[in-house]
PDB file of N, CA and C in Angstrom:
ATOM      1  N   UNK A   1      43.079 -40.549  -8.160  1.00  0.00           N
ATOM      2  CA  UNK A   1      42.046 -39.763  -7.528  1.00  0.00           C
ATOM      3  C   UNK A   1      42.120 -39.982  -6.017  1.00  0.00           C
ATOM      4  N   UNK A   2      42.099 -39.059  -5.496  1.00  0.00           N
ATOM      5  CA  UNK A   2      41.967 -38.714  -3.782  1.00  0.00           C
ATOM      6  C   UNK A   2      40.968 -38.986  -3.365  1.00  0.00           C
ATOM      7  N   UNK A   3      40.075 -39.679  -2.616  1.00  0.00           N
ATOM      8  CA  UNK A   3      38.774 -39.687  -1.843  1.00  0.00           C
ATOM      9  C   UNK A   3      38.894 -39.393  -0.035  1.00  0.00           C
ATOM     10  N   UNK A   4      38.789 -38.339   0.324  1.00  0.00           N
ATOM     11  CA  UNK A   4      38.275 -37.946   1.449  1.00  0.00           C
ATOM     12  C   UNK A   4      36.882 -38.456   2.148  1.00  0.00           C
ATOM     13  N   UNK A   5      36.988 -38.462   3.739  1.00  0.00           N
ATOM     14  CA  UNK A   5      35.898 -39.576   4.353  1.00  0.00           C
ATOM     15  C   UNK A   5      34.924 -38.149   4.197  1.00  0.00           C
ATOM     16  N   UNK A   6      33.372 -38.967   4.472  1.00  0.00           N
ATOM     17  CA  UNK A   6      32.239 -37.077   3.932  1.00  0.00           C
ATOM     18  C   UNK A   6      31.809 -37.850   5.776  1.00  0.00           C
ATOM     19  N   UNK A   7      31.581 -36.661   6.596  1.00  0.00           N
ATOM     20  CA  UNK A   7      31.099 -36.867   7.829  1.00  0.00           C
ATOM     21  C   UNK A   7      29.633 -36.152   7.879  1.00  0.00           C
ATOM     22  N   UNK A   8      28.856 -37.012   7.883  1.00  0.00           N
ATOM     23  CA  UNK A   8      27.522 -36.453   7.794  1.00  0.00           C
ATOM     24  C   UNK A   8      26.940 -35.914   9.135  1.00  0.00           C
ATOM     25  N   UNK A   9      27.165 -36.818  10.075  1.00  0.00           N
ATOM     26  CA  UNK A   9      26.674 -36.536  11.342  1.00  0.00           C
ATOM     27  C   UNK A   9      27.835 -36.716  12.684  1.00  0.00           C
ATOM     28  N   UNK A  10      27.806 -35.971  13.714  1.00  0.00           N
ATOM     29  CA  UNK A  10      28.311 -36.581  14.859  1.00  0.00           C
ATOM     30  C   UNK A  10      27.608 -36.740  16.007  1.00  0.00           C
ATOM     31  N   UNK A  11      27.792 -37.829  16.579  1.00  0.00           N
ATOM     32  CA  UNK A  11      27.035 -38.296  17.984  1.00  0.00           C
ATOM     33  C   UNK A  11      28.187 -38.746  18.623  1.00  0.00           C
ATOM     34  N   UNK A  12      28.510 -37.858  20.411  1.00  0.00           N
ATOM     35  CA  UNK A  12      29.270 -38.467  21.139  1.00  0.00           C
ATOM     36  C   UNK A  12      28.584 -38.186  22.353  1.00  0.00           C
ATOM     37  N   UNK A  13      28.666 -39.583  23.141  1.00  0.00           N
ATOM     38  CA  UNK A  13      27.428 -40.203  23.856  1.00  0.00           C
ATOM     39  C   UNK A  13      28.677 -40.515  25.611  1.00  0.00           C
ATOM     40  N   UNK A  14      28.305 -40.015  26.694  1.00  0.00           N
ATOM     41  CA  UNK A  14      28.560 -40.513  27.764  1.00  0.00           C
ATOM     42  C   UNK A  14      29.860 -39.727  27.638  1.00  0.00           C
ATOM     43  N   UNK A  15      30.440 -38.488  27.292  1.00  0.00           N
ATOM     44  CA  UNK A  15      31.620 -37.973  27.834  1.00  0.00           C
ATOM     45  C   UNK A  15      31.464 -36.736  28.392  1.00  0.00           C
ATOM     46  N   UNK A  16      31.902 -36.386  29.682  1.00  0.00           N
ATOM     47  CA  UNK A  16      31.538 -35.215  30.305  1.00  0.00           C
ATOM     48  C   UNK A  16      31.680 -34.092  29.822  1.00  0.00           C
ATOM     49  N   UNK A  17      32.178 -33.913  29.087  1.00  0.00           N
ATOM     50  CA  UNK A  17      32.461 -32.359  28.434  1.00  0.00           C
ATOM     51  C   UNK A  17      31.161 -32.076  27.367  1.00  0.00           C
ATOM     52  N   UNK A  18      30.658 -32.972  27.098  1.00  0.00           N
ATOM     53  CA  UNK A  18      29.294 -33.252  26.100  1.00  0.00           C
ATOM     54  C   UNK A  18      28.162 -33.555  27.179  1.00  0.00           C
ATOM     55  N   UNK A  19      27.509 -33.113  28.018  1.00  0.00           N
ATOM     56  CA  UNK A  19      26.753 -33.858  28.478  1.00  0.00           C
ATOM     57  C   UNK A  19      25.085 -33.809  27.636  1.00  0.00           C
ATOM     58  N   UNK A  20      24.996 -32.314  26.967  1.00  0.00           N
ATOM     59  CA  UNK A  20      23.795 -31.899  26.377  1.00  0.00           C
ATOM     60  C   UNK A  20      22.749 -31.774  26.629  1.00  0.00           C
ATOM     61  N   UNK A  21      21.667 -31.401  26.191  1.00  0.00           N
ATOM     62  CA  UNK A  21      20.518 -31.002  27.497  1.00  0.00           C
ATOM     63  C   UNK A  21      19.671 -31.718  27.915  1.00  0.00           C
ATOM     64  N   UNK A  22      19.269 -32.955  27.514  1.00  0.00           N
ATOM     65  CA  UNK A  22      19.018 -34.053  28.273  1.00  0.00           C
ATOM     66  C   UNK A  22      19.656 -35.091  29.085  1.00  0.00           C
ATOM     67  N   UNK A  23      21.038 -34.907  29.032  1.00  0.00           N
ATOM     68  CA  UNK A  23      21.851 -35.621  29.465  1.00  0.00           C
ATOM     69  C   UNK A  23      22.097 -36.705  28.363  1.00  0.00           C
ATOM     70  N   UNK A  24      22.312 -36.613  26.949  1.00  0.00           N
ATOM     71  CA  UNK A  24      22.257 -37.538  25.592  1.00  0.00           C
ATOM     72  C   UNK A  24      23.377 -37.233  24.842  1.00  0.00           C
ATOM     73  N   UNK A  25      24.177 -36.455  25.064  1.00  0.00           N
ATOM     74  CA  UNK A  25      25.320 -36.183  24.651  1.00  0.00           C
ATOM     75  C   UNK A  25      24.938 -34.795  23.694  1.00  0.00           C
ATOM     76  N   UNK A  26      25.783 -34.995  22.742  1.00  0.00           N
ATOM     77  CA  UNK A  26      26.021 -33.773  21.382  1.00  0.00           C
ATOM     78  C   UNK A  26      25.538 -34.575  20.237  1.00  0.00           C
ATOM     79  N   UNK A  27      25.016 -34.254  19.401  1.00  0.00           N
ATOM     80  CA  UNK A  27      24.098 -34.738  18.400  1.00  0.00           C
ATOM     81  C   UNK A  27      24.352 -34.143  17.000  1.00  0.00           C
ATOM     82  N   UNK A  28      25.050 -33.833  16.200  1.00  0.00           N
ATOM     83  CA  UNK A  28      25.360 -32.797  15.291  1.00  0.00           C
ATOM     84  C   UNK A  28      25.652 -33.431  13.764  1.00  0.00           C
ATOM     85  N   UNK A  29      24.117 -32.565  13.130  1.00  0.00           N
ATOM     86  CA  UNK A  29      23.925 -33.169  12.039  1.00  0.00           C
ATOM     87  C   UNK A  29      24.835 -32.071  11.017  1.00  0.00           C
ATOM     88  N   UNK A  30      25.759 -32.329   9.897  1.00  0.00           N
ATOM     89  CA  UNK A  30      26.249 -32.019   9.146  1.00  0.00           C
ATOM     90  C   UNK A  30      26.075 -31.639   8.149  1.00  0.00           C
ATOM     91  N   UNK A  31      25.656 -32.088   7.678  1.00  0.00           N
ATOM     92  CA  UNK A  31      24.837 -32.147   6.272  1.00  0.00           C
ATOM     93  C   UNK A  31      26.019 -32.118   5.162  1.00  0.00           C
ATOM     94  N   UNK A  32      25.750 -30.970   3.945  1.00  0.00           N
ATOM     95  CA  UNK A  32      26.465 -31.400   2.398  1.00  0.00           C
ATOM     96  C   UNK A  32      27.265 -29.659   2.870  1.00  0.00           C
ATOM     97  N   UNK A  33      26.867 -28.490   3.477  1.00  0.00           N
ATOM     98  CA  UNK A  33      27.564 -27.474   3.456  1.00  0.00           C
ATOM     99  C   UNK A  33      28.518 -27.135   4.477  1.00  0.00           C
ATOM    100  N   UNK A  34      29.116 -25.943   3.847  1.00  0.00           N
ATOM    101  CA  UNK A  34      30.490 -25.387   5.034  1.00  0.00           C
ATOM    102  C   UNK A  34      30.063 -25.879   6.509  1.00  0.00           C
ATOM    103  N   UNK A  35      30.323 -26.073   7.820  1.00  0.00           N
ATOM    104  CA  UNK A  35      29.848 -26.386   8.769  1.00  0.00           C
ATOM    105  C   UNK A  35      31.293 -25.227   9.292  1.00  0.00           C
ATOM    106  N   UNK A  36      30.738 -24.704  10.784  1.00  0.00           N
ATOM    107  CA  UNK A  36      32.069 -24.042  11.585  1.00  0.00           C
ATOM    108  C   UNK A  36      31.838 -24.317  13.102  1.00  0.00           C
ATOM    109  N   UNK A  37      32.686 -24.800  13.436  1.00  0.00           N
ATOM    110  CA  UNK A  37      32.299 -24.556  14.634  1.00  0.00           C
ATOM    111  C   UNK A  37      32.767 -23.788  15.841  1.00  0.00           C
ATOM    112  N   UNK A  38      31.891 -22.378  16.327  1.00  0.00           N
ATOM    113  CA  UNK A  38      32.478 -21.987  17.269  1.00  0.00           C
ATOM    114  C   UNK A  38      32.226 -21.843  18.232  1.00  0.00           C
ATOM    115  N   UNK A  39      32.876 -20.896  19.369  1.00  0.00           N
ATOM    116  CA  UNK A  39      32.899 -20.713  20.565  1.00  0.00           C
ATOM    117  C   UNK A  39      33.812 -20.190  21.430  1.00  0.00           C
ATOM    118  N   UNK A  40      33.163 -19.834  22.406  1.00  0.00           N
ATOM    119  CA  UNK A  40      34.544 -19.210  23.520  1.00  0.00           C
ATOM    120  C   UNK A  40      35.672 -20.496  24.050  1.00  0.00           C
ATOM    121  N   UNK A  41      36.802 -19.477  24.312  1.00  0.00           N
ATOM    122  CA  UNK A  41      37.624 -20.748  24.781  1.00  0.00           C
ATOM    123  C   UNK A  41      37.073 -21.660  25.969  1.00  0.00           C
ATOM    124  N   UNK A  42      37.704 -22.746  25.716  1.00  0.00           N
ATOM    125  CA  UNK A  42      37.579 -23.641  27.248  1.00  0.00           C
ATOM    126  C   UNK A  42      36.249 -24.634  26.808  1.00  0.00           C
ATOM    127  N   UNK A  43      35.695 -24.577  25.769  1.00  0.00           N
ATOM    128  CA  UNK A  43      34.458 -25.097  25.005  1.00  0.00           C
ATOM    129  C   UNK A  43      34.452 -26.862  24.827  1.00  0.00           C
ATOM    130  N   UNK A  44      35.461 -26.768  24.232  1.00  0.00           N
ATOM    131  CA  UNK A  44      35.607 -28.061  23.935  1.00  0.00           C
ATOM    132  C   UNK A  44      35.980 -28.202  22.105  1.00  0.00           C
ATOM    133  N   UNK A  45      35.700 -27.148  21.435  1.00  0.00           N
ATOM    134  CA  UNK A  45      35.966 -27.525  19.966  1.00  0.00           C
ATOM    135  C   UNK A  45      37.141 -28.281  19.455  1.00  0.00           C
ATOM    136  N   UNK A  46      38.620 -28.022  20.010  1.00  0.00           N
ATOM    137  CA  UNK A  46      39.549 -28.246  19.487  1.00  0.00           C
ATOM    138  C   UNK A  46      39.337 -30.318  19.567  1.00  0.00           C
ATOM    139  N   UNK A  47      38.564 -30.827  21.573  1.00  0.00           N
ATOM    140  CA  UNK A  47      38.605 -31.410  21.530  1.00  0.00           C
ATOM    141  C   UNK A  47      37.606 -32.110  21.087  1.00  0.00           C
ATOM    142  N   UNK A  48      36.134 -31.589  20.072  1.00  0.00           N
ATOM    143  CA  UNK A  48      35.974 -32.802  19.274  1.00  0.00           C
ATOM    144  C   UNK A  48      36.361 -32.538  17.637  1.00  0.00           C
ATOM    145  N   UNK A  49      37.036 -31.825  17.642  1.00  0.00           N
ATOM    146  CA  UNK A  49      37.968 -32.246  16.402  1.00  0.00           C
ATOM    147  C   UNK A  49      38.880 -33.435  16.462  1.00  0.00           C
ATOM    148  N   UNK A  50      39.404 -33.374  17.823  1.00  0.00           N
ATOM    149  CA  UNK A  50      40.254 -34.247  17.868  1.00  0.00           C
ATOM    150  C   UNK A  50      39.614 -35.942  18.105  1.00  0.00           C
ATOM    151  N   UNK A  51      38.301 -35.558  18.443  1.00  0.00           N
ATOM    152  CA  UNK A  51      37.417 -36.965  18.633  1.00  0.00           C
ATOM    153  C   UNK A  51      37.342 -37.347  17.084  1.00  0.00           C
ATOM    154  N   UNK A  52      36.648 -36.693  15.821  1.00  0.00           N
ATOM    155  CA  UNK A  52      36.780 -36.736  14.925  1.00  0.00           C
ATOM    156  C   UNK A  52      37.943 -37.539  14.364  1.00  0.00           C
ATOM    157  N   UNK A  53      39.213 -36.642  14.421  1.00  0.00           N
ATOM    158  CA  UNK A  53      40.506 -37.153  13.987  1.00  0.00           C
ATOM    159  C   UNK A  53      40.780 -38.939  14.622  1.00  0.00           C
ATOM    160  N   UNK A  54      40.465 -39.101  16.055  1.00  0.00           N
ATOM    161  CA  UNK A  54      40.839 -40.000  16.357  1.00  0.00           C
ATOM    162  C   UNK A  54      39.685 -41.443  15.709  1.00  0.00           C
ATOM    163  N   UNK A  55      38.534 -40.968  15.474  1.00  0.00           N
ATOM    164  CA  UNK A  55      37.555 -41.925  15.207  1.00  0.00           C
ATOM    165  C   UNK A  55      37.962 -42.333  13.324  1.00  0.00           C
ATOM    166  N   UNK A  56      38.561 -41.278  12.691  1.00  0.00           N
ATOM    167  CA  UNK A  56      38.938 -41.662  11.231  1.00  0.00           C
ATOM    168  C   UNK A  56      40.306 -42.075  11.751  1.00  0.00           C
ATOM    169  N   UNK A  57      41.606 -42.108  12.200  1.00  0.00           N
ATOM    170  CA  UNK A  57      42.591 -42.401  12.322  1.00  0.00           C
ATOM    171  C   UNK A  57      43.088 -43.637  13.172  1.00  0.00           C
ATOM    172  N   UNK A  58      42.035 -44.100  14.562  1.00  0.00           N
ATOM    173  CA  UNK A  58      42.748 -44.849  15.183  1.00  0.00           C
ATOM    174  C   UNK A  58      43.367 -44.028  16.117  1.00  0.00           C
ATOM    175  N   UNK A  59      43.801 -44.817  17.364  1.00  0.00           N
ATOM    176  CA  UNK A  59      44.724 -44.620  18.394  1.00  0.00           C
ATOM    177  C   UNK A  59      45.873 -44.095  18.601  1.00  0.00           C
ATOM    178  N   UNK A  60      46.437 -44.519  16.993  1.00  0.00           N
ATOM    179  CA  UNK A  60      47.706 -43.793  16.815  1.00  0.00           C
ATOM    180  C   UNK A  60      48.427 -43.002  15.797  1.00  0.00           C
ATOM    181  N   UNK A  61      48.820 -42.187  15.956  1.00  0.00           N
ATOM    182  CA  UNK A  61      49.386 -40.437  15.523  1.00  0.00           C
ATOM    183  C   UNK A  61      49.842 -40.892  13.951  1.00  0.00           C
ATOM    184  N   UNK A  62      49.555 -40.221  13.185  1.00  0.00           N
ATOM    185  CA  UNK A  62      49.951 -40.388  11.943  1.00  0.00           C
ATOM    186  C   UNK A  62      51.433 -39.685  11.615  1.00  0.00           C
ATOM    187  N   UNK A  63      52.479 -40.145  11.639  1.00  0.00           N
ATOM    188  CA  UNK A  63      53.337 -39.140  11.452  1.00  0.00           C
ATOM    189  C   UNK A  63      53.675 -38.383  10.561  1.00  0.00           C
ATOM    190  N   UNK A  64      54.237 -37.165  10.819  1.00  0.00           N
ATOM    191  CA  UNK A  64      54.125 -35.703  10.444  1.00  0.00           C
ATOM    192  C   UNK A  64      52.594 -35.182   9.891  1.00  0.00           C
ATOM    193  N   UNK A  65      51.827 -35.834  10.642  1.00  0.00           N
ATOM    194  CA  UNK A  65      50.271 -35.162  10.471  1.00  0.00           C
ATOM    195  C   UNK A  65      49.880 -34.088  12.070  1.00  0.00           C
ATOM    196  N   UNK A  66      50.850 -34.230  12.832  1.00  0.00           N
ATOM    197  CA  UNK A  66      50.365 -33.239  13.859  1.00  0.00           C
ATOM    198  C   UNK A  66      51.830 -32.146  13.993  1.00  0.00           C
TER     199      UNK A  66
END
């Protein structure tokens, strides 16, 4: 059996591309359904996917995963 990590929530705190409207970052509750996230280019999505990826993976590149 396969077990995949379940990401319930994300909080990323103190990076400029997130600053959010108090100045508290991005706050993003997940929950149990589909989630999407979009936007116009230049947004930032690709890079918190990649915050994501790096916070389950570590520092370094899984090979032949990119």
């Amino acid at each position: 059996m396969v077990s995949f990590p379940v990401i319930d929530d994300v909080k990323v705190e103190h990076f400029g591309l997130y600053p959010g409207t108090d100045g508290d970052g991005l706050h993003a509750d997940l929950g149990s359904d589909l989630n999407v996230v979009v936007g116009a280019n230049g947004l930032g999505k690709s890079t918190l996917l990649l915050i994501i990826f790096r916070v389950l993976t570590g520092p370094y590149d899984i090979p032949g995963a990119l």
